[in-house]
Structure formats: structure tokens, C-alpha cells
N, C-alpha and C. Protein backbone atom coordinates (compact mmCIF):
# COMPACT_ATOMS: atom_id res chain seq x y z
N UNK A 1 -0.91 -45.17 -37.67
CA UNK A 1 -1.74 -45.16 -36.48
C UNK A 1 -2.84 -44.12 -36.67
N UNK A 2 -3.77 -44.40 -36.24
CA UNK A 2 -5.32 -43.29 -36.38
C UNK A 2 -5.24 -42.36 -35.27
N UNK A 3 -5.49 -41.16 -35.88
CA UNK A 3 -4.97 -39.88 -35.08
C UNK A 3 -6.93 -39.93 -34.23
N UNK A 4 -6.98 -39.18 -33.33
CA UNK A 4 -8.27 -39.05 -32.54
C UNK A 4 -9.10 -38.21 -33.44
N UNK A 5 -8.45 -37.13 -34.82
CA UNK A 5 -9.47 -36.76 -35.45
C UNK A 5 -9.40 -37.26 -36.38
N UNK A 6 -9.13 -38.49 -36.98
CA UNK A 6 -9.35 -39.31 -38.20
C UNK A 6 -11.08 -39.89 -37.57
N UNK A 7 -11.17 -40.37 -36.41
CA UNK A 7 -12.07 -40.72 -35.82
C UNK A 7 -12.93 -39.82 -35.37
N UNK A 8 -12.77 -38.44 -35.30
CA UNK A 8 -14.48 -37.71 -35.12
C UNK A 8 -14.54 -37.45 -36.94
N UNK A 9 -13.67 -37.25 -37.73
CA UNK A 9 -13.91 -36.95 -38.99
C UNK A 9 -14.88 -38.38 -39.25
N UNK A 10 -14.74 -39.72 -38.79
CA UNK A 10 -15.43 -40.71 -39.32
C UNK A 10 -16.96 -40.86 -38.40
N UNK A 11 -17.26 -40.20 -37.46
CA UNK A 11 -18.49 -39.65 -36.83
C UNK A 11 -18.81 -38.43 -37.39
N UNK A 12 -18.14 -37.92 -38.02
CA UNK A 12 -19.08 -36.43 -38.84
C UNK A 12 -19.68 -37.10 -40.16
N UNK A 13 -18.84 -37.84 -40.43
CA UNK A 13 -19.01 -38.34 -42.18
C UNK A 13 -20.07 -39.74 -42.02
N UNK A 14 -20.47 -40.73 -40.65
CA UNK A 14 -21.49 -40.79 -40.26
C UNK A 14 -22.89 -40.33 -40.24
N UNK A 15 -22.59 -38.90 -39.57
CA UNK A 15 -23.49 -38.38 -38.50
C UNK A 15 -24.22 -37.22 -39.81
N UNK A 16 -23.30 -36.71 -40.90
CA UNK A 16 -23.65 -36.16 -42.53
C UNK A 16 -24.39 -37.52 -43.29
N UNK A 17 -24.38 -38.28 -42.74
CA UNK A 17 -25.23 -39.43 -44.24
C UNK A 17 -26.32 -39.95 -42.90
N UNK A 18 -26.11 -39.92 -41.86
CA UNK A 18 -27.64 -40.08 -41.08
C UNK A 18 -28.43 -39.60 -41.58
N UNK A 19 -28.02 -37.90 -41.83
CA UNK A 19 -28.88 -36.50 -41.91
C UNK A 19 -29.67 -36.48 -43.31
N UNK A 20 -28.94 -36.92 -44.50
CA UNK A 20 -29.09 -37.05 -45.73
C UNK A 20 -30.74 -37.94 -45.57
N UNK A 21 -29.90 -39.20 -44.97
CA UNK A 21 -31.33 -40.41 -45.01
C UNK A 21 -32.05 -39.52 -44.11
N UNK A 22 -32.42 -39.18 -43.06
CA UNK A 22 -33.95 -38.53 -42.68
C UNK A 22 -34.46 -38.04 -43.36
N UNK A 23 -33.90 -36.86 -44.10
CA UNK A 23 -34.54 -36.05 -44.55
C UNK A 23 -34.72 -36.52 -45.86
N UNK A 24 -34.12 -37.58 -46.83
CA UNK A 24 -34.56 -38.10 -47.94
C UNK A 24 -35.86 -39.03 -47.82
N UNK A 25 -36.01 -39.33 -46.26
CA UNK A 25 -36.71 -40.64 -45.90
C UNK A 25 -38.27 -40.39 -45.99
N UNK A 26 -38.95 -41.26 -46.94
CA UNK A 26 -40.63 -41.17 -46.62
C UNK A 26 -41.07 -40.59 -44.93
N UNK A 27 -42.33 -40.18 -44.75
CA UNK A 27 -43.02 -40.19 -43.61
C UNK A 27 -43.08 -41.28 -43.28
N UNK A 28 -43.77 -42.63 -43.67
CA UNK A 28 -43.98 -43.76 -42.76
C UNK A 28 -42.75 -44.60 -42.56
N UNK A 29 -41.77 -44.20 -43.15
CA UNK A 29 -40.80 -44.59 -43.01
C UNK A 29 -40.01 -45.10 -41.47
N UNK A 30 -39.26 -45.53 -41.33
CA UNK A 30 -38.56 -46.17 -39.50
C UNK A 30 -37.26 -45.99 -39.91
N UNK A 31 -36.73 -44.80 -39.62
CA UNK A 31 -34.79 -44.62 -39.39
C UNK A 31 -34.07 -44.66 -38.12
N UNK A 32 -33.69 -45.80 -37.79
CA UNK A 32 -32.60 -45.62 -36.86
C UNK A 32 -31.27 -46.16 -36.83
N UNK A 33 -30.62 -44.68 -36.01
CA UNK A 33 -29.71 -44.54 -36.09
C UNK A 33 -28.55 -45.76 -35.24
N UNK A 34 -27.35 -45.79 -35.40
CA UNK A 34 -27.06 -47.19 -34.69
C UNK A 34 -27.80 -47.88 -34.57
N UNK A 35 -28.54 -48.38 -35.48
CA UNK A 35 -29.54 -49.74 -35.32
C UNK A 35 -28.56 -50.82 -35.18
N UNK A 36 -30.27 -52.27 -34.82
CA UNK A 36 -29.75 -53.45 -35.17
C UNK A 36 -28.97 -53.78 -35.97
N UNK A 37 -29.12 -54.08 -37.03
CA UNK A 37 -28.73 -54.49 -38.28
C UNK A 37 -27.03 -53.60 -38.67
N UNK A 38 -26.70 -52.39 -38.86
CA UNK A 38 -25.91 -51.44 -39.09
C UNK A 38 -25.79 -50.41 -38.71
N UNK A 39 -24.96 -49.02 -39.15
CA UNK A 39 -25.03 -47.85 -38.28
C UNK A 39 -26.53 -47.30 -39.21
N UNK A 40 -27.09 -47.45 -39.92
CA UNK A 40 -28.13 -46.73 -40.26
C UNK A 40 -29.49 -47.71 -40.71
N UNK A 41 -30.18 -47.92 -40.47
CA UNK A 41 -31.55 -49.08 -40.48
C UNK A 41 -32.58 -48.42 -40.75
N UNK A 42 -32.94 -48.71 -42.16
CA UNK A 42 -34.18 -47.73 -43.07
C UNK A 42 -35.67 -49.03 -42.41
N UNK A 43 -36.34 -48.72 -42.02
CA UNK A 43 -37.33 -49.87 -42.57
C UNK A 43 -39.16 -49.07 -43.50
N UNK A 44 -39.09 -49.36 -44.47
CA UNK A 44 -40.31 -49.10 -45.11
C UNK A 44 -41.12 -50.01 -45.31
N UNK A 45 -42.35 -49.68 -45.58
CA UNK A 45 -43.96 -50.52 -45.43
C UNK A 45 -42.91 -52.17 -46.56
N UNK A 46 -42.19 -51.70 -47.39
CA UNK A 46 -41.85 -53.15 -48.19
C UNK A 46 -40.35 -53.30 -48.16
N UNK A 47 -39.60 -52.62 -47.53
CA UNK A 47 -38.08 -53.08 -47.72
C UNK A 47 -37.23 -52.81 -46.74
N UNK A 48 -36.79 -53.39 -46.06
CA UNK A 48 -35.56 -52.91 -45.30
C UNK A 48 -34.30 -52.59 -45.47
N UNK A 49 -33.40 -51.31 -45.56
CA UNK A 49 -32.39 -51.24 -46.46
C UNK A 49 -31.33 -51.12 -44.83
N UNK A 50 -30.14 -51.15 -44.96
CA UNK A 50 -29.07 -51.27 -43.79
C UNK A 50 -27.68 -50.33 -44.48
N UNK A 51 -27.08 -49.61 -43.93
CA UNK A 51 -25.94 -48.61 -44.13
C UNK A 51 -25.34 -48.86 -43.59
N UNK A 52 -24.08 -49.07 -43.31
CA UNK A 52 -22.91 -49.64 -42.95
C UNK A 52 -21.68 -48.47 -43.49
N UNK A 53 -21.55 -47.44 -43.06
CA UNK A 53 -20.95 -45.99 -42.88
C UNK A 53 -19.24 -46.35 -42.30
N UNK A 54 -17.79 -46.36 -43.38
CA UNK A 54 -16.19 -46.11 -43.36
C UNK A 54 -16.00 -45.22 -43.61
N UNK A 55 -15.31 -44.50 -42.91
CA UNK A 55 -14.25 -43.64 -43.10
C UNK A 55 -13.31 -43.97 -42.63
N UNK A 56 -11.95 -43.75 -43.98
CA UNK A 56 -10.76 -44.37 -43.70
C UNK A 56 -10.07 -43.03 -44.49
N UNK A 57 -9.22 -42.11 -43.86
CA UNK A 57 -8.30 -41.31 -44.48
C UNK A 57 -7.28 -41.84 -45.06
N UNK A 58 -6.68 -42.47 -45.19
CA UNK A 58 -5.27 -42.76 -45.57
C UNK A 58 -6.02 -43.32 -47.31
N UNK A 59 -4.86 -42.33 -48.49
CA UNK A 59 -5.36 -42.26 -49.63
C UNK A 59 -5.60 -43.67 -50.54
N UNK A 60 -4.75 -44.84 -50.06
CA UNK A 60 -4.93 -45.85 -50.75
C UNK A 60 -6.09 -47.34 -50.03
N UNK A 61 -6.87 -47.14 -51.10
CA UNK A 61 -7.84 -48.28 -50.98
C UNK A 61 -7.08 -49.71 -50.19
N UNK A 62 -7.68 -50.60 -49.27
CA UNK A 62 -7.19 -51.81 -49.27
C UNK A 62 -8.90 -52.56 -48.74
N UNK A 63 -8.72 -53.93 -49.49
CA UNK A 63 -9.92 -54.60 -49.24
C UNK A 63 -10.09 -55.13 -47.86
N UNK A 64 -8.73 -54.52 -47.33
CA UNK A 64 -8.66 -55.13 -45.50
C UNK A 64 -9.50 -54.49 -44.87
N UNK A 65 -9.67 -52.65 -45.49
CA UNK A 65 -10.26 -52.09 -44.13
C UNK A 65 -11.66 -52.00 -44.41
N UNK A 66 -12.33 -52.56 -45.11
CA UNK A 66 -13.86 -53.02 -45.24
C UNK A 66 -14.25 -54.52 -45.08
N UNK A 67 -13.33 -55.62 -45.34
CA UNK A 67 -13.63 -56.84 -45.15
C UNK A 67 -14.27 -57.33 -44.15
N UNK A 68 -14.00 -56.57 -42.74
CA UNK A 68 -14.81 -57.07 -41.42
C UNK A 68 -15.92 -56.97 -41.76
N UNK A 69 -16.89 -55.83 -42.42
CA UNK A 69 -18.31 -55.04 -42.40
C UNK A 69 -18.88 -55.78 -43.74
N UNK A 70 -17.87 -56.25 -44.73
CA UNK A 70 -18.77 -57.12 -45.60
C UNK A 70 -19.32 -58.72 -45.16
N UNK A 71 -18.22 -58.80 -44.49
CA UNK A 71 -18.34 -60.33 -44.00
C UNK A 71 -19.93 -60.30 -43.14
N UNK A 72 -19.64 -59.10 -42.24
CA UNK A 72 -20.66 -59.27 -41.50
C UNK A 72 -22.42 -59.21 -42.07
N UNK A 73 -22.27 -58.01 -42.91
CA UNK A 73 -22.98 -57.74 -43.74
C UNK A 73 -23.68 -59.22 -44.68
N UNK A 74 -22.95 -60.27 -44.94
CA UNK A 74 -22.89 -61.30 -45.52
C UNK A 74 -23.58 -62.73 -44.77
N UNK A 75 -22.85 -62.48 -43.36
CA UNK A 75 -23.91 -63.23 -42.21
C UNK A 75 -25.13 -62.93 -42.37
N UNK A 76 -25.24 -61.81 -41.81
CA UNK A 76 -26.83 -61.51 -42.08
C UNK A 76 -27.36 -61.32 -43.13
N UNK A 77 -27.02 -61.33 -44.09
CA UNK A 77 -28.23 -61.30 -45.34
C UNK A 77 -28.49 -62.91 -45.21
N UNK A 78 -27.27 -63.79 -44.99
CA UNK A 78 -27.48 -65.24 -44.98
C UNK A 78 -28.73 -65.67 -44.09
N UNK A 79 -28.83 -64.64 -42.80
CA UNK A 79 -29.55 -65.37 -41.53
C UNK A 79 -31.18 -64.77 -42.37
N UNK A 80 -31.06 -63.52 -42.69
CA UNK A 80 -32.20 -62.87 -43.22
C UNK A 80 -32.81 -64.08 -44.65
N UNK A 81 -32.32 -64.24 -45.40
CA UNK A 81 -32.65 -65.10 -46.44
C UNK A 81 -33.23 -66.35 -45.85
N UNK A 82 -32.83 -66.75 -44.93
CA UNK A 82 -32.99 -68.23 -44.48
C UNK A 82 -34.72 -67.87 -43.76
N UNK A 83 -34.66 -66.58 -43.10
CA UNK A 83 -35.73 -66.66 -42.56
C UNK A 83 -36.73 -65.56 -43.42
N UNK A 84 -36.93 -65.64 -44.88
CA UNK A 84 -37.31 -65.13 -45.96
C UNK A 84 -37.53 -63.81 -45.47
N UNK A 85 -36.95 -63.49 -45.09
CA UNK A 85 -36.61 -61.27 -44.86
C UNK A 85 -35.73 -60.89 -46.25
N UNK A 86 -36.19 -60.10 -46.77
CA UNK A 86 -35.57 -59.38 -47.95
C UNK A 86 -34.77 -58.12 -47.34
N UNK A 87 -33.39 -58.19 -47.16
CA UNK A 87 -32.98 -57.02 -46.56
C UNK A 87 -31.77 -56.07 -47.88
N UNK A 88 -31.54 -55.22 -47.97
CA UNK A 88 -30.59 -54.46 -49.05
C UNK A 88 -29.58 -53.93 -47.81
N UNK A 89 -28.49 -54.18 -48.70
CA UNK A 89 -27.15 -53.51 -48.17
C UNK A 89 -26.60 -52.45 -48.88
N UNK A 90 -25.93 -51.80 -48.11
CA UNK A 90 -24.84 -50.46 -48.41
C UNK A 90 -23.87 -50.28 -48.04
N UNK A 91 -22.63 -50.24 -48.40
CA UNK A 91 -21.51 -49.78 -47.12
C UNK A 91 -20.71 -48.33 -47.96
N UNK A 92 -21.58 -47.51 -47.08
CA UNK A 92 -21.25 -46.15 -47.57
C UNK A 92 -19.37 -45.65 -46.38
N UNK A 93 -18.49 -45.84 -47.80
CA UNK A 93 -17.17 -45.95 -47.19
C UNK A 93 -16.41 -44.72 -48.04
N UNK A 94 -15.74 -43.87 -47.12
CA UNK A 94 -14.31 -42.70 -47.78
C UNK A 94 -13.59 -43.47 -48.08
């Protein structure tokens, strides 16, 4: 069962890779946070990139506890392709 600080640890480890992308991010750059698309939505003059931010404490990997966020991740590149948007994915996961 997920303790209440497994879950602010997964809003710090969030809220640490928001911080990273601003401050890595061009000036004309567009970052937002909980965006459309994912928890992090880059858009630049030519690419739109999307972050999709897990944290999961418990030490062993399983492809269960990311499968929801790829799938989804997978819709939309589908809906994006169809309507010729070039979008990049990430799923920055503990």
C-alpha cells in the first residue's frame, strides 16, 4: 500500500525535474507545468517535447506501474501523427 509520503516524495521528484526543464529551457521557449499533453509540456519555435514524471519506491521494476502512461502516451502520439504534429515523448520514472 502507498504510504502518504511515497506520494509527496513523487511531487518533489516531479516538482525537481520541472525545475531542471526551466532553467535548461531556451528563452522563447513555452513550459508548462501540468500541461495538456503530460505533467511537463516543452513547446519550442520547432518541436514539442511532453514529460510524463513516476515515482514508484518499491525496489523492483514492473511494466504494470508505467503501462497506463505509455499507453496513453501512445494515443496521442497516434492522434498527433494523424494530424501531422511531430510531438517527442519522455517518461521520466524512479
Amino acid at each position: 500500500m502507498r504510504q502518504a509520503d511515497s506520494t509527496i516524495k513523487g511531487y518533489v521528484y516531479q516538482f525537481n525535474k520541472s525545475i531542471c526543464e526551466l532553467l535548461s529551457a531556451n528563452d522563447d521557449d513555452i513550459v508548462t507545468l501540468e500541461g495538456v499533453i503530460e505533467d511537463i509540456d516543452i513547446h519550442s519555435c520547432t518541436e514539442i517535447t511532453t514529460i510524463q514524471c513516476k515515482y514508484h519506491e518499491d525496489g523492483k521494476y514492473q511494466i504494470s506501474s508505467v503501462a497506463t502512461p505509455i499507453l496513453e502516451m501512445l494515443c496521442h502520439y497516434c492522434e498527433s501523427s494523424y494530424l501531422g504534429k511531430s510531438v517527442s515523448y519522455i517518461l521520466y520514472a524512479y
